[in-house]
Structures are given as structure tokens and as C-alpha cells.
Protein backbone atom coordinates (compact mmCIF):
# COMPACT_ATOMS: atom_id res chain seq x y z
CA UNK A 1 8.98 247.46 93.64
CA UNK A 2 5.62 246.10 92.33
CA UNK A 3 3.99 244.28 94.81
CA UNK A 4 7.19 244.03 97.45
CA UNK A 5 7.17 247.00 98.93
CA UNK A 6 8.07 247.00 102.62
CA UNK A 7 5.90 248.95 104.99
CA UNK A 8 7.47 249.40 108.24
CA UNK A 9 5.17 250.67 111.15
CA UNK A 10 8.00 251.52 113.83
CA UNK A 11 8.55 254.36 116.37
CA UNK A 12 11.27 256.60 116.45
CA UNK A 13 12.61 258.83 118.78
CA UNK A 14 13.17 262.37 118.29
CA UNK A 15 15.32 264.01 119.86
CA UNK A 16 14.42 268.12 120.53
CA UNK A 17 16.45 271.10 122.31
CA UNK A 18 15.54 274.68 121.82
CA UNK A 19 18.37 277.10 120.68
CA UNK A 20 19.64 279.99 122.30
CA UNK A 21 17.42 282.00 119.71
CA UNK A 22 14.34 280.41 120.44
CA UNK A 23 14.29 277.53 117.10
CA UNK A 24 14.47 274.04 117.66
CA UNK A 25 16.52 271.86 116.96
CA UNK A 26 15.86 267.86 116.29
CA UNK A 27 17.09 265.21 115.11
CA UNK A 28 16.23 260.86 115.31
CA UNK A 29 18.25 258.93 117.47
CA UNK A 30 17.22 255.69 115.17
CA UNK A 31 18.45 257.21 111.24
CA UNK A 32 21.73 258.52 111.06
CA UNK A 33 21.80 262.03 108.94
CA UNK A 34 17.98 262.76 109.76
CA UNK A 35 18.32 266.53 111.13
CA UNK A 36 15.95 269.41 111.08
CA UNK A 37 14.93 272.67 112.91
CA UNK A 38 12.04 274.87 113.22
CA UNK A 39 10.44 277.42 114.98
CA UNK A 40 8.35 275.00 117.17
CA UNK A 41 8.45 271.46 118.24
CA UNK A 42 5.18 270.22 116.16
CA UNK A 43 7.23 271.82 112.83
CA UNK A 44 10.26 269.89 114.17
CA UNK A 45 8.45 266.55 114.56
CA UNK A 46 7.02 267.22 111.26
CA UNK A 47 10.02 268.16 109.54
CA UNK A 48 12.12 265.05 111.16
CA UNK A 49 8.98 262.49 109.75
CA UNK A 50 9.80 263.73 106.04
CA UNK A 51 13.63 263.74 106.83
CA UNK A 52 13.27 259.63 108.24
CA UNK A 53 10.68 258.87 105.48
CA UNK A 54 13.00 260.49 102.95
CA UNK A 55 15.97 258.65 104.14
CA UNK A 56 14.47 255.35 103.92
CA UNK A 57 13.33 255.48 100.55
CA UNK A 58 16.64 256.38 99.52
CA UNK A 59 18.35 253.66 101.30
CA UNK A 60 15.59 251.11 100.16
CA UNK A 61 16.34 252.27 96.32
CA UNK A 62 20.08 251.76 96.82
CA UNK A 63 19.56 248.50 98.48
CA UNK A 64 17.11 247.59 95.60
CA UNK A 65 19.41 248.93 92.77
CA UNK A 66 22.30 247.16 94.32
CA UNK A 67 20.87 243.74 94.19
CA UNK A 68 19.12 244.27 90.84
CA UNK A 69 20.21 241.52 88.63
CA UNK A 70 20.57 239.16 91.50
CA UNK A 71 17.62 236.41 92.59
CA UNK A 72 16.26 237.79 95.85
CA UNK A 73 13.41 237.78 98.14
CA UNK A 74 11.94 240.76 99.60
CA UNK A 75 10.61 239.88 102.86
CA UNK A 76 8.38 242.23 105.20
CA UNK A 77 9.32 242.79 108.86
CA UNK A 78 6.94 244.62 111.97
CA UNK A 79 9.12 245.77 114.80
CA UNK A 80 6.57 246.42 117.89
């Protein structure tokens, strides 16, 4: 996507409970399928920020693929 690539700068919420075993567990209340674990909460956070980021390219390259050999615009958003 030369020169259309969307750059969203929005907050998610993650969403954290400790196991009986001590891990955590997380996973974003905004991205459906983005789940992770870890041994603390910073690894979680981490871990759930390459699950979302991951996600979302994926998504964006289906959307993109999809819509291939039709005329569209790409248009940037900004959620606050």
C-alpha cells in the first residue's frame, strides 16, 4: 500500500486476570481473537500489542486484497 497506508493511533483495553498457577492471562476487549498469557502483566501487555498489531495487518491485507481490482479510496481515520 504505497503511500496509503493507514496509521491508526487508538487505545485499547486489555483485559488481565492471573491464573490459579500464577500466569496471566489477557486478552483486548476491542479485536476479537487477540489472546495471550505470560508470566507477568508487562509480558502480557506486550504480548497482546503484537497479537492487536498482528491482527490488523492481516485484516487490512484481506480488506486490501479483496477490493484489488476495484477503484477505491483509502482514507485515514484518528479515533481520540
Amino acid at each position: 500500500m504505497q503511500g496509503n497506508e493507514i496509521d491508526n493511533k487508538m487505545e485499547y483495553t486489555a483485559i488481565i486476570e492471573q491464573t490459579n498457577d500464577g500466569w496471566y492471562i489477557g486478552h483486548c476487549a476491542e479485536v476479537p481473537n487477540a489472546h495471550t498469557q505470560g508470566v507477568t502483566i508487562e509480558e502480557v501487555v506486550e504480548n497482546l500489542k503484537e497479537a492487536v498489531d498482528l491482527i490488523l495487518s492481516c485484516e487490512r491485507e484481506i480488506s486490501i486484497r479483496k477490493y484489488a481490482k476495484d477503484e477505491v479510496f483509502y482514507q485515514k481515520m484518528a479515533f481520540a
